[in-house]
PDB file of N, CA and C in Angstrom:
ATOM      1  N   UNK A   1      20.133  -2.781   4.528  1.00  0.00           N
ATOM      2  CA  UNK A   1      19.015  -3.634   4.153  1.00  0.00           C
ATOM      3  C   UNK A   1      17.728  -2.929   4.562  1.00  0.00           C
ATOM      4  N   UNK A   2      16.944  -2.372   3.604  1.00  0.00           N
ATOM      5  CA  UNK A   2      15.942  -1.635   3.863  1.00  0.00           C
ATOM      6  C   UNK A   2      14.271  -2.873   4.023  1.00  0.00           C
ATOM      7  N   UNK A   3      14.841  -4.044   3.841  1.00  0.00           N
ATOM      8  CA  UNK A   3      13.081  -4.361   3.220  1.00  0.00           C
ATOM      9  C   UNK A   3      12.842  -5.309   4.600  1.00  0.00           C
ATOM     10  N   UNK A   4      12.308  -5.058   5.966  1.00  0.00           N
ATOM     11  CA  UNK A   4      11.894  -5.548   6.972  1.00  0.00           C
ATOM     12  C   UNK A   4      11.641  -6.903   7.017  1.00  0.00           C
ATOM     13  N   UNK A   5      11.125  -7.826   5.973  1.00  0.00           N
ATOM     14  CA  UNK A   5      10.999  -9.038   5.967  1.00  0.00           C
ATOM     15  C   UNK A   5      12.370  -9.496   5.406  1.00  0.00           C
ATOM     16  N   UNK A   6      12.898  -9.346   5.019  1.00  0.00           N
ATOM     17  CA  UNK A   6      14.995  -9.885   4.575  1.00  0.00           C
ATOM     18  C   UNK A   6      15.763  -9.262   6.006  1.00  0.00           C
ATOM     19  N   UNK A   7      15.580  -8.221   6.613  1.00  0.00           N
ATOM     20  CA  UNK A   7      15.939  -8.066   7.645  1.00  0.00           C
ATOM     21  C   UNK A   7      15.846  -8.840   9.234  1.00  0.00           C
ATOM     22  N   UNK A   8      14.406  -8.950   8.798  1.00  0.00           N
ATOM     23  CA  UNK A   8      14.083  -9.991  10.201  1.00  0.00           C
ATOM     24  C   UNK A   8      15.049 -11.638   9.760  1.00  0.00           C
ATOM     25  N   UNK A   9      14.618 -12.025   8.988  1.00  0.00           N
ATOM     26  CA  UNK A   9      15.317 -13.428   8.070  1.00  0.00           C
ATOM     27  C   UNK A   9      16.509 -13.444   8.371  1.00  0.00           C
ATOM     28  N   UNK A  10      17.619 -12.732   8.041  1.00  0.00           N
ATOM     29  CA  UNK A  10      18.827 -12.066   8.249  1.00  0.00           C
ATOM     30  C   UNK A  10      19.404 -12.076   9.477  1.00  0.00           C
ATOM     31  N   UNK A  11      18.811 -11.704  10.283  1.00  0.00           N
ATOM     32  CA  UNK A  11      18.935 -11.676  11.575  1.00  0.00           C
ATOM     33  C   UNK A  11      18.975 -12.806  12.801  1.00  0.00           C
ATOM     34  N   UNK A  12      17.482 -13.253  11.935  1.00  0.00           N
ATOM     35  CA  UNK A  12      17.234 -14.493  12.884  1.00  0.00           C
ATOM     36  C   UNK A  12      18.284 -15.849  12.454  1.00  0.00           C
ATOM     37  N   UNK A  13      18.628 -15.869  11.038  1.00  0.00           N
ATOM     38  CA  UNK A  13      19.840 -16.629  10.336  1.00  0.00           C
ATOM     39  C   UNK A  13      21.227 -16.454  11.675  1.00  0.00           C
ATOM     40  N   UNK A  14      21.485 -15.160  11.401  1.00  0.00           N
ATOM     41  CA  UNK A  14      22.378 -14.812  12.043  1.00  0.00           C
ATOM     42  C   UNK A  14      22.736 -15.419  13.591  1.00  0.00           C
ATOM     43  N   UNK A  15      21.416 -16.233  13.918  1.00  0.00           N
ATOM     44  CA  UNK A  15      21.404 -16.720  15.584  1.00  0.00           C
ATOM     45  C   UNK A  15      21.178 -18.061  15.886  1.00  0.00           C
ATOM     46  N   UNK A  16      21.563 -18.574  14.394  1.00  0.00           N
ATOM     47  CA  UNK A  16      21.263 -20.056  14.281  1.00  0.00           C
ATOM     48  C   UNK A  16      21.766 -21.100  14.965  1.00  0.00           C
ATOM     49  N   UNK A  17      21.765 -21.729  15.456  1.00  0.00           N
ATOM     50  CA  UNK A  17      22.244 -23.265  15.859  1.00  0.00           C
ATOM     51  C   UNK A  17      22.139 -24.396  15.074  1.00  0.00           C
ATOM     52  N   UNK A  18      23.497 -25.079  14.425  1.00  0.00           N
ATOM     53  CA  UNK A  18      22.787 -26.334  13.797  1.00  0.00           C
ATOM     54  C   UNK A  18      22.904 -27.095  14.187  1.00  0.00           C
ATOM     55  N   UNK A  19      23.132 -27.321  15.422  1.00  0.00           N
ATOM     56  CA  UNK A  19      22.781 -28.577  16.482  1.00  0.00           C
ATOM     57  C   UNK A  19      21.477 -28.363  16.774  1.00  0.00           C
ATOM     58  N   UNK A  20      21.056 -27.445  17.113  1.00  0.00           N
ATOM     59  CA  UNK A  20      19.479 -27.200  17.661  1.00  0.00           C
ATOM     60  C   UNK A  20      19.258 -27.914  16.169  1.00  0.00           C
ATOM     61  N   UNK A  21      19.184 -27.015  15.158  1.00  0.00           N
ATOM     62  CA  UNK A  21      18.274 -27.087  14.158  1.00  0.00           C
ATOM     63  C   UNK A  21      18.302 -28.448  13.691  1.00  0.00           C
ATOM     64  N   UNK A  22      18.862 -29.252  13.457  1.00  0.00           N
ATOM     65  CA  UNK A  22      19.027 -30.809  13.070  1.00  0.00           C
ATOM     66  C   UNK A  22      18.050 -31.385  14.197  1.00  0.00           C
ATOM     67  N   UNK A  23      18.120 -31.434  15.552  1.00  0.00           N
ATOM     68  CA  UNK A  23      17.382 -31.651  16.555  1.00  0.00           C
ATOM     69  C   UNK A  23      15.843 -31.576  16.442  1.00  0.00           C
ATOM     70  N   UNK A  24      15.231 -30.343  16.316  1.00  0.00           N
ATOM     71  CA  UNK A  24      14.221 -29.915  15.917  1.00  0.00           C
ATOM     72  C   UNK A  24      13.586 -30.678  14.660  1.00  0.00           C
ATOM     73  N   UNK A  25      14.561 -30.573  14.077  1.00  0.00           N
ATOM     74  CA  UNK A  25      13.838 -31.553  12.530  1.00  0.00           C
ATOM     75  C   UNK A  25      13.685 -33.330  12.901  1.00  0.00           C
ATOM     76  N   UNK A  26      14.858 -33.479  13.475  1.00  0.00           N
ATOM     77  CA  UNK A  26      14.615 -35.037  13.627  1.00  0.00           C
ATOM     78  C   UNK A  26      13.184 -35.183  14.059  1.00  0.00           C
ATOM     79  N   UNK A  27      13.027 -34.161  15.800  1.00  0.00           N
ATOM     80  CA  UNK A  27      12.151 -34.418  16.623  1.00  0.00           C
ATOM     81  C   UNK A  27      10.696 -34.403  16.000  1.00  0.00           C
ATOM     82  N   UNK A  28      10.912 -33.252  14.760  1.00  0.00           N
ATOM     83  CA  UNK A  28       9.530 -33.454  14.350  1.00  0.00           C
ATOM     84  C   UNK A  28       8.838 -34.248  13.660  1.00  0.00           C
ATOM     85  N   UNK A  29      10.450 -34.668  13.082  1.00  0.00           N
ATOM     86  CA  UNK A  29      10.281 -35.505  11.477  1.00  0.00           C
ATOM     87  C   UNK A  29       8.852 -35.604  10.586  1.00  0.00           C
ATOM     88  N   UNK A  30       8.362 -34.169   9.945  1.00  0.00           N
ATOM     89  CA  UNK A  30       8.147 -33.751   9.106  1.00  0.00           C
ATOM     90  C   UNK A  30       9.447 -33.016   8.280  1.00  0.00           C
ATOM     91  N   UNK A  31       8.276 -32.064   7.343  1.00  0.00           N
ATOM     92  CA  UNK A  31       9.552 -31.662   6.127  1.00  0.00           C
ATOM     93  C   UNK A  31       9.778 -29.976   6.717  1.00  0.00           C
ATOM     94  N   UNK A  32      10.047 -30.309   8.404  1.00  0.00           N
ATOM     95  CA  UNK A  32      10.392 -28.546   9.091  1.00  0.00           C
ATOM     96  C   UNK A  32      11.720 -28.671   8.732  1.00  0.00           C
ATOM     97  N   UNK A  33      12.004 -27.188   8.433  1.00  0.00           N
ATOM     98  CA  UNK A  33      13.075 -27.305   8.246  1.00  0.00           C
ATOM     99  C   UNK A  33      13.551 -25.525   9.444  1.00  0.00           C
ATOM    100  N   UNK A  34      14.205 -26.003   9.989  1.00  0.00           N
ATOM    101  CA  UNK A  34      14.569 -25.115  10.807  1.00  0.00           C
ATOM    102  C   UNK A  34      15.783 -24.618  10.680  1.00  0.00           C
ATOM    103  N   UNK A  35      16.257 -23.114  11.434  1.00  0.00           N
ATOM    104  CA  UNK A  35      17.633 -22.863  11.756  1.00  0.00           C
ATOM    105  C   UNK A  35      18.084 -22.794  13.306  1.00  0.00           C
ATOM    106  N   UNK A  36      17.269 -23.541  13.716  1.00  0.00           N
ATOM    107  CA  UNK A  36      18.143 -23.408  15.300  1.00  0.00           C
ATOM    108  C   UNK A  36      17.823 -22.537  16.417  1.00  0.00           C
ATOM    109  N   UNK A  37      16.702 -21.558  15.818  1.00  0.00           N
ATOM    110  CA  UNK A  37      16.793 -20.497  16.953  1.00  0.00           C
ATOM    111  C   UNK A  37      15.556 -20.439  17.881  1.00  0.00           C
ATOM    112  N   UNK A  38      15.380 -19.829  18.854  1.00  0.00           N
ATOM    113  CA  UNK A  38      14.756 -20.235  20.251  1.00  0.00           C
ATOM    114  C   UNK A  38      13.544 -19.299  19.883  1.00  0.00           C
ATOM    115  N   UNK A  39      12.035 -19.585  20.668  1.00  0.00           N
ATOM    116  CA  UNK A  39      11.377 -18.113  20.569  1.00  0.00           C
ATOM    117  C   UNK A  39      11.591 -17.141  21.152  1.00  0.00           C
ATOM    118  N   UNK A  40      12.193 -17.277  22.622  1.00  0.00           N
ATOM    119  CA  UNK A  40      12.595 -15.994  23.013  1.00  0.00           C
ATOM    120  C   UNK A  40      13.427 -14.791  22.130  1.00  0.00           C
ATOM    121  N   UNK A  41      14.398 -15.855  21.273  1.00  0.00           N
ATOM    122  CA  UNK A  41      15.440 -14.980  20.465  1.00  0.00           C
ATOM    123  C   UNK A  41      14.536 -14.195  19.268  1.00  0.00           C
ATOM    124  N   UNK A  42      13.583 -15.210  18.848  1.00  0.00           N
ATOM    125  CA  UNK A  42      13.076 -14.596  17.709  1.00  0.00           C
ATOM    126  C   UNK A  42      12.350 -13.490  18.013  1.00  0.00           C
ATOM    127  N   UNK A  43      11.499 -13.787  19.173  1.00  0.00           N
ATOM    128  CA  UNK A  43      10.837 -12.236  19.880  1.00  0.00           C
ATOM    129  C   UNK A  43      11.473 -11.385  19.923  1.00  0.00           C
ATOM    130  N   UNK A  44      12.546 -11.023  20.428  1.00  0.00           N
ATOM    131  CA  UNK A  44      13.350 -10.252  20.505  1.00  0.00           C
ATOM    132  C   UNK A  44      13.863  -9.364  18.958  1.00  0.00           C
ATOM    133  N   UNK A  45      14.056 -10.422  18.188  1.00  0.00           N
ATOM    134  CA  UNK A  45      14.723 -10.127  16.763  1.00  0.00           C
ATOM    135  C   UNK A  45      13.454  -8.804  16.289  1.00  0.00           C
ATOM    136  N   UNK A  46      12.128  -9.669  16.404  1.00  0.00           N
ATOM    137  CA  UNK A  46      10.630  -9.088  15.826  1.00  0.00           C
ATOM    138  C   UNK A  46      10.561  -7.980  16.325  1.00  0.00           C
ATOM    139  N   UNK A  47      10.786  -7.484  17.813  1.00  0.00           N
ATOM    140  CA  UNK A  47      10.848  -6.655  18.198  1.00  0.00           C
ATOM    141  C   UNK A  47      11.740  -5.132  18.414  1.00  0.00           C
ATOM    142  N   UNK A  48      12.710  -5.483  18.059  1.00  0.00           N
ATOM    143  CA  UNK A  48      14.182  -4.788  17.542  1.00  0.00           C
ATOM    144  C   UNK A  48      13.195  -4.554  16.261  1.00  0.00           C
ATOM    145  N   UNK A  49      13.362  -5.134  15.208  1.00  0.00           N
ATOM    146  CA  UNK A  49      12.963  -4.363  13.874  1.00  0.00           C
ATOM    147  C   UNK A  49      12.180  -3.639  13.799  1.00  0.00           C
ATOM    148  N   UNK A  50      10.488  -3.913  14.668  1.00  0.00           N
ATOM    149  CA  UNK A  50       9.548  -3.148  14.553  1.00  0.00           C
ATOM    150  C   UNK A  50       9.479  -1.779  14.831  1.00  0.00           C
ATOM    151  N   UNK A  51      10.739  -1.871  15.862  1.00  0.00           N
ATOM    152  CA  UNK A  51      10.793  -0.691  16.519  1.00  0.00           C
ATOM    153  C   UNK A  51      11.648   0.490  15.080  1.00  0.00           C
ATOM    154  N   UNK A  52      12.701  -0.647  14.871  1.00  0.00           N
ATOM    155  CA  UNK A  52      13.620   0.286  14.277  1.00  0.00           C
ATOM    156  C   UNK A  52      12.761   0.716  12.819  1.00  0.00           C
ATOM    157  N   UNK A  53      12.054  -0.234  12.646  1.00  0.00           N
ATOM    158  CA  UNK A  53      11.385   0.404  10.904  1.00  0.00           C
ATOM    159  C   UNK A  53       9.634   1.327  11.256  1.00  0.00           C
ATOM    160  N   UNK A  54       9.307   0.937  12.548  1.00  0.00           N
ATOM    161  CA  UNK A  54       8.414   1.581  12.578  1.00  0.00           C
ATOM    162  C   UNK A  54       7.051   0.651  12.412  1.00  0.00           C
ATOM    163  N   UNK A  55       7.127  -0.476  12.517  1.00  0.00           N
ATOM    164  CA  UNK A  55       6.349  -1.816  11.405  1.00  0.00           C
ATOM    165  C   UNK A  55       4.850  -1.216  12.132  1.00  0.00           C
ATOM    166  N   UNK A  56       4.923  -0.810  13.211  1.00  0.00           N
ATOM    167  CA  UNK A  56       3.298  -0.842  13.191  1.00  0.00           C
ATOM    168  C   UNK A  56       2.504   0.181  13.520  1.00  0.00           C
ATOM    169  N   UNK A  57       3.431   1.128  12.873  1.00  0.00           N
ATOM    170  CA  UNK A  57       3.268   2.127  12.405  1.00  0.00           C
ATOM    171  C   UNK A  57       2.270   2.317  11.110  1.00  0.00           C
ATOM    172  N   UNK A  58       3.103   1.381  10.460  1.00  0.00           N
ATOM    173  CA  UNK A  58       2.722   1.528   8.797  1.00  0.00           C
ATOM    174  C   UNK A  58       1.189   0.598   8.862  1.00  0.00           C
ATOM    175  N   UNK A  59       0.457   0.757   7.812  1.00  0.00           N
ATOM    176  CA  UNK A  59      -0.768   0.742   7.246  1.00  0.00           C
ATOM    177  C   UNK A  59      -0.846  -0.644   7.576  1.00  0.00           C
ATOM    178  N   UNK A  60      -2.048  -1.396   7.585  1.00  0.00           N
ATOM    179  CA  UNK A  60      -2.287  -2.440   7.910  1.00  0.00           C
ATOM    180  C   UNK A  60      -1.644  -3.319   6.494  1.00  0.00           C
ATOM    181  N   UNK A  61      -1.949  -2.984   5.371  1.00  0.00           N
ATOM    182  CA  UNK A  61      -1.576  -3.713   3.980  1.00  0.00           C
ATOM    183  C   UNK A  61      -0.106  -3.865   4.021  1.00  0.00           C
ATOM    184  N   UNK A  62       0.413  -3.174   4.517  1.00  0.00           N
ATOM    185  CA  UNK A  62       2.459  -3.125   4.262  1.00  0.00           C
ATOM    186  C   UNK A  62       2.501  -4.058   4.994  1.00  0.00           C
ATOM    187  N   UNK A  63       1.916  -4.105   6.907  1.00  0.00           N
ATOM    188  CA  UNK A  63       2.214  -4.847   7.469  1.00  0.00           C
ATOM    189  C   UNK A  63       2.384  -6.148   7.329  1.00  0.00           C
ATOM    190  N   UNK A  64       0.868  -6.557   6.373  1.00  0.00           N
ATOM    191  CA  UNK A  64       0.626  -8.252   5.927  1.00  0.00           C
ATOM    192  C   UNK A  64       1.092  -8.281   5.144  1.00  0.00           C
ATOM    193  N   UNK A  65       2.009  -7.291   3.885  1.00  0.00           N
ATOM    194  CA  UNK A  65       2.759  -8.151   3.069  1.00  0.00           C
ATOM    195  C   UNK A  65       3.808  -8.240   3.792  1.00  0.00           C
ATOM    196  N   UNK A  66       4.717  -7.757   4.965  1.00  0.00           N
ATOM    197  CA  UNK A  66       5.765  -8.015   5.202  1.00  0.00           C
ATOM    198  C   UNK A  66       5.557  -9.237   5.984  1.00  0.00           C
ATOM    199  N   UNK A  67       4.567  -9.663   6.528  1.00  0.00           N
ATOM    200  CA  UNK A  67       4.387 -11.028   7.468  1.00  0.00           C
ATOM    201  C   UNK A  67       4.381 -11.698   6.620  1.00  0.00           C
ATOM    202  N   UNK A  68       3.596 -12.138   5.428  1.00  0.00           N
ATOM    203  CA  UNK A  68       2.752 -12.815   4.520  1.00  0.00           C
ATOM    204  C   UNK A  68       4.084 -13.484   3.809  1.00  0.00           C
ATOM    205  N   UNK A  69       5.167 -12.054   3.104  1.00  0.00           N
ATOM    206  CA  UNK A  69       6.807 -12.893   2.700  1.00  0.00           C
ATOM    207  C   UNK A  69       7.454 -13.761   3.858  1.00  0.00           C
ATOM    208  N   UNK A  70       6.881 -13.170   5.177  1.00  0.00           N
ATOM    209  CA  UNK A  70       7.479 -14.426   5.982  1.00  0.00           C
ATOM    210  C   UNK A  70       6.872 -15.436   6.705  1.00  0.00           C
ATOM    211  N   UNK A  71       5.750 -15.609   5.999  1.00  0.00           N
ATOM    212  CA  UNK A  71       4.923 -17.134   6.164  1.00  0.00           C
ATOM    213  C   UNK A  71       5.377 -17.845   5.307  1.00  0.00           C
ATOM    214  N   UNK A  72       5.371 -17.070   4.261  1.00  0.00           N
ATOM    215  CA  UNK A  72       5.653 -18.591   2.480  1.00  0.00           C
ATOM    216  C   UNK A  72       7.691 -18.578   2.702  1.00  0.00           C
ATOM    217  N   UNK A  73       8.242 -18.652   3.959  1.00  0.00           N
ATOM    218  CA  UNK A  73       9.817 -19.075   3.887  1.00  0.00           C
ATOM    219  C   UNK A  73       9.723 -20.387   4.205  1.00  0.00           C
ATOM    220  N   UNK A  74      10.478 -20.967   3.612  1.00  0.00           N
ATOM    221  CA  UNK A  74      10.725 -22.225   4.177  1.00  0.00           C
ATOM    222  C   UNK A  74      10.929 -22.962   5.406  1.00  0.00           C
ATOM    223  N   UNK A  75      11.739 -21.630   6.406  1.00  0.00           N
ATOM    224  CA  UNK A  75      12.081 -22.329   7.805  1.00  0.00           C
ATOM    225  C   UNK A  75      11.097 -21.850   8.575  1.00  0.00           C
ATOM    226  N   UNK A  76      10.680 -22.494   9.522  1.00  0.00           N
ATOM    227  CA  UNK A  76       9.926 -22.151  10.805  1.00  0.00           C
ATOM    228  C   UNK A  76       9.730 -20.870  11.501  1.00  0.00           C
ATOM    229  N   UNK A  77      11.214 -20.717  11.636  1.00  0.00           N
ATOM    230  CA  UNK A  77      11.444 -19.342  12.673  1.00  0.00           C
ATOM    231  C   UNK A  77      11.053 -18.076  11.961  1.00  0.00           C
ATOM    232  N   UNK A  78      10.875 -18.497  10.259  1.00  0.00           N
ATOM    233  CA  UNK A  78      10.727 -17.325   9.554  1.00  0.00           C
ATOM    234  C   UNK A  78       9.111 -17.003   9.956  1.00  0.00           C
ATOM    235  N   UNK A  79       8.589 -18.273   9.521  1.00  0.00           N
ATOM    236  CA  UNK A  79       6.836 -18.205  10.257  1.00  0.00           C
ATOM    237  C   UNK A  79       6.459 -18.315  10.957  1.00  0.00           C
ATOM    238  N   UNK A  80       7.325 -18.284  12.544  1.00  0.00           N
ATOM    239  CA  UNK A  80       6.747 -17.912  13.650  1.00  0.00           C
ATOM    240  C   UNK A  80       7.303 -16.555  13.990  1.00  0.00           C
ATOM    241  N   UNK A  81       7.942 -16.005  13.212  1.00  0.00           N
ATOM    242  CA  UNK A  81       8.565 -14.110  13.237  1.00  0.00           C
ATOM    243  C   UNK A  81       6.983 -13.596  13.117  1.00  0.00           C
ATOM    244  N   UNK A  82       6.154 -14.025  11.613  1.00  0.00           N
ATOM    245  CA  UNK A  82       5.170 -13.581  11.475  1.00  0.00           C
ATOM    246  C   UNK A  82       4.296 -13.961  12.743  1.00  0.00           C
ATOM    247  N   UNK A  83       3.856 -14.773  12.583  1.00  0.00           N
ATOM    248  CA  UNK A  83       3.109 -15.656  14.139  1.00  0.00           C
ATOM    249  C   UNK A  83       3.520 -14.432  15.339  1.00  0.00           C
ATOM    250  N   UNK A  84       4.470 -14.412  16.057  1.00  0.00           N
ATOM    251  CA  UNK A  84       4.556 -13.744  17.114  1.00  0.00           C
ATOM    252  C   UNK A  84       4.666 -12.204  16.686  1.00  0.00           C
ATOM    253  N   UNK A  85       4.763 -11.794  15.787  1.00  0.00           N
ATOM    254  CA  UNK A  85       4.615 -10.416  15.207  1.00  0.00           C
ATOM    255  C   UNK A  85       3.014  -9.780  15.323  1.00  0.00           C
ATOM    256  N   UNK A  86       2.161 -10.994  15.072  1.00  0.00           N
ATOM    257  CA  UNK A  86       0.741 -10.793  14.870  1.00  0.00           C
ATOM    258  C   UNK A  86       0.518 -10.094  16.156  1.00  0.00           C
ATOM    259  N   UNK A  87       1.050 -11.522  17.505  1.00  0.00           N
ATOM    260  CA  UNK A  87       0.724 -12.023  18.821  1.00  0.00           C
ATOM    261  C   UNK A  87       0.835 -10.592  19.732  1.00  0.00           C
ATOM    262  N   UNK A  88       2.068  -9.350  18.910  1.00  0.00           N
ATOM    263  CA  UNK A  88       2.739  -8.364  20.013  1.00  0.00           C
ATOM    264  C   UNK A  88       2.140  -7.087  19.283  1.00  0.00           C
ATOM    265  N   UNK A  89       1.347  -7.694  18.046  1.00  0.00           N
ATOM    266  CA  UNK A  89       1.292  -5.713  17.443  1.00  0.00           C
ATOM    267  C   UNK A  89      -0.236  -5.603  17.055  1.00  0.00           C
ATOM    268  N   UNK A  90      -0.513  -6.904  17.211  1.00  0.00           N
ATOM    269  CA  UNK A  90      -1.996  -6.887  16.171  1.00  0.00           C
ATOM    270  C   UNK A  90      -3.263  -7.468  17.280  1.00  0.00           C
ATOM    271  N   UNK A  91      -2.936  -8.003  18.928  1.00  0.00           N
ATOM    272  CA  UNK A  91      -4.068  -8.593  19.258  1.00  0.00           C
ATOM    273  C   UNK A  91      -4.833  -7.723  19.919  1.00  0.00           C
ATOM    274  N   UNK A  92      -4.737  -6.654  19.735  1.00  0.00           N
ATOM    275  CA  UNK A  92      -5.698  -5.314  20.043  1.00  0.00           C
ATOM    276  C   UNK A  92      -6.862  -4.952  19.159  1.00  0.00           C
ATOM    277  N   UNK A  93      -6.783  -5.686  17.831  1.00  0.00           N
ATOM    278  CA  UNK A  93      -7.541  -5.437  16.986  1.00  0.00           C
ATOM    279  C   UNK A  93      -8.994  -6.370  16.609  1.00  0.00           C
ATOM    280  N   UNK A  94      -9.874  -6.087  16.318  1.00  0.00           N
ATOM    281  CA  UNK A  94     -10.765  -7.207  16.074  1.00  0.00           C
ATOM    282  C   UNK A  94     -10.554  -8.187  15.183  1.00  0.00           C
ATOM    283  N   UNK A  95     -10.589  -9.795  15.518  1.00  0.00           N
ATOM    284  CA  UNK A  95     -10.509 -10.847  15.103  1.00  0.00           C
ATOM    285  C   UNK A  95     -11.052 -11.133  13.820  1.00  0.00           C
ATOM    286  N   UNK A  96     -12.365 -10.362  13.144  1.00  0.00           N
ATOM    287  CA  UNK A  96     -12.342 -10.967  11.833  1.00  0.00           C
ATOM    288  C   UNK A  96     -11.972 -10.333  10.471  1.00  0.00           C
ATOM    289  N   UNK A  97     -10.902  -9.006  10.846  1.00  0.00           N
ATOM    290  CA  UNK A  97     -10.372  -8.529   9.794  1.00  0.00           C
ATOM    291  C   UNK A  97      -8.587  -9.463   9.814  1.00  0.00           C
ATOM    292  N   UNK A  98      -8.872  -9.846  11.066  1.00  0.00           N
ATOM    293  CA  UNK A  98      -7.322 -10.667  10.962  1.00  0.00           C
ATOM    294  C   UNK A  98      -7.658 -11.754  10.247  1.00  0.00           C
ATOM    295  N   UNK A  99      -8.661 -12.370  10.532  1.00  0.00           N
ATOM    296  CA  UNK A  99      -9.037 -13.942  10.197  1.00  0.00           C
ATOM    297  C   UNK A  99      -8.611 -13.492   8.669  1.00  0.00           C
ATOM    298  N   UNK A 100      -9.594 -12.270   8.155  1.00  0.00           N
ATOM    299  CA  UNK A 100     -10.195 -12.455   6.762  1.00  0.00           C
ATOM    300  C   UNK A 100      -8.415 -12.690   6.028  1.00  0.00           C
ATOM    301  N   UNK A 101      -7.769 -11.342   6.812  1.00  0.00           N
ATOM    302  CA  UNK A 101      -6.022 -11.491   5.995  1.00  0.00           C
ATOM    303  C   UNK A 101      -5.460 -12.729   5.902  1.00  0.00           C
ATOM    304  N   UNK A 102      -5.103 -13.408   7.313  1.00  0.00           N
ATOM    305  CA  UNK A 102      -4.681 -14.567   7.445  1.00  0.00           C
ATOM    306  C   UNK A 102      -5.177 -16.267   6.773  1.00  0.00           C
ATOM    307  N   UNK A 103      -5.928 -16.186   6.246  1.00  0.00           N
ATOM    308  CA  UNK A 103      -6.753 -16.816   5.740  1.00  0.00           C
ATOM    309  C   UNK A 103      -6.424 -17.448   4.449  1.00  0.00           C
ATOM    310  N   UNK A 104      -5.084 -16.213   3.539  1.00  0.00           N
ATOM    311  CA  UNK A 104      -4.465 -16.834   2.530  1.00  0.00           C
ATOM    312  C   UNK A 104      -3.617 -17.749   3.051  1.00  0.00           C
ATOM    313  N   UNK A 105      -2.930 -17.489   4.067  1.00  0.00           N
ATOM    314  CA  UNK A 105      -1.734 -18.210   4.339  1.00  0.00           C
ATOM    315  C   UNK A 105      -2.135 -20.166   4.594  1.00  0.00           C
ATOM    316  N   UNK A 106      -3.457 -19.760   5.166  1.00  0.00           N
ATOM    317  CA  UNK A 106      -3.915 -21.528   4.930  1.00  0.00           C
ATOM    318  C   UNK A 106      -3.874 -22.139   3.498  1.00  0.00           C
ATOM    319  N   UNK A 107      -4.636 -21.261   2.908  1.00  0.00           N
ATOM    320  CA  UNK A 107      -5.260 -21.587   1.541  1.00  0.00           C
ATOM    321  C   UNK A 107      -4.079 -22.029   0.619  1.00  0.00           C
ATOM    322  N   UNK A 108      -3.178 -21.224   1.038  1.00  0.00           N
ATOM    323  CA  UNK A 108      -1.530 -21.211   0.068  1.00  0.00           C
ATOM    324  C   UNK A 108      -1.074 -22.455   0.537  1.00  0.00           C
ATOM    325  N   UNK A 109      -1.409 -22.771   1.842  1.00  0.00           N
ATOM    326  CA  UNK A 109      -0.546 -24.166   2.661  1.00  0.00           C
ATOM    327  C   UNK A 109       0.884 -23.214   3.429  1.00  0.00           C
ATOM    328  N   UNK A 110       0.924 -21.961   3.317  1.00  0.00           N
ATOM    329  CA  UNK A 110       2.018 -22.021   3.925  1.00  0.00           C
ATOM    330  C   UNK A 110       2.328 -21.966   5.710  1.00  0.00           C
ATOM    331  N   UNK A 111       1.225 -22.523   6.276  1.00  0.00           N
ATOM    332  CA  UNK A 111       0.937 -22.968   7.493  1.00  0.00           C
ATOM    333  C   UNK A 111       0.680 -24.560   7.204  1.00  0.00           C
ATOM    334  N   UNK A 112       1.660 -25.299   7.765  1.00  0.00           N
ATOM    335  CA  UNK A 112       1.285 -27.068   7.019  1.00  0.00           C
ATOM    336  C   UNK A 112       2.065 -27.803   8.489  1.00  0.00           C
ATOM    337  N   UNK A 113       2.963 -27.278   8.708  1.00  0.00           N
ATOM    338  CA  UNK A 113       3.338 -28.293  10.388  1.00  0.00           C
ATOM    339  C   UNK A 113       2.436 -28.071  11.264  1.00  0.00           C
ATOM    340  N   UNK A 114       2.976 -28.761  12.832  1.00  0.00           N
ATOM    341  CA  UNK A 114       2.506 -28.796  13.928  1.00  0.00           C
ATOM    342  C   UNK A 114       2.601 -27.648  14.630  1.00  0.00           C
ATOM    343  N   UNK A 115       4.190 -26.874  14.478  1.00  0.00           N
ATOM    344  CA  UNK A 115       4.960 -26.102  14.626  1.00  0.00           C
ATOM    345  C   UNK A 115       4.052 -24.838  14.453  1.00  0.00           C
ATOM    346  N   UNK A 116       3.986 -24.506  13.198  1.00  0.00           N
ATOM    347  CA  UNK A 116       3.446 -23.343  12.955  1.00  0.00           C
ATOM    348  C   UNK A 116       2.130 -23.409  12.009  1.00  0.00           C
TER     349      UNK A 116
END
């Protein structure tokens, strides 16, 4: 699996709980839809890949489309991969070239819970 955003997804799937994840949804009761997994785990997941593909390495544009496919997923953990991806590779950088990127992801709605 070469494409870093199906990889992270993949992975973090792979560590699911659906006891957690039913839990999580009740608790929020919005339309989250979760798979179960913890942030520590997901940090971890974000961090394993980056390393192994190089993620921040690559150009600032590759980077936000690979976050950006994992804001518009449906589950949570997919958009807090992006979220804490930002948090470990990107807060070195000045704040209003992030704002300006991040800025679709409101506009799209694909930031709409409490959660993320």
């Amino acid at each position: 699996m070469n494409d870093p955003s199906q990889l992270l997804q993949s992975r973090i799937t792979a560590l699911g709980d659906e006891k957690k994840a039913r839990w999580l949804e009740n608790y929020v009761k919005h339309d989250v839809r979760s798979k179960g997994v913890g942030i520590p785990q997901i940090r971890e997941v974000v961090k394993a890949v980056a390393k192994e593909h190089g993620l921040n390495q690559q150009p600032t544009g590759v980077q936000f489309e690979i976050l950006s496919d994992l804001m518009q997923q449906p589950f949570t953990e997919d958009k807090l991969a992006a979220i804490l991806y930002l948090q470990l590779y990107w807060k070195g950088q000045a704040a209003a070239p992030q704002l300006e990127l991040i800025s679709e992801w409101f506009d799209r709605r694909w930031i709409s819970d409490w959660n993320v």
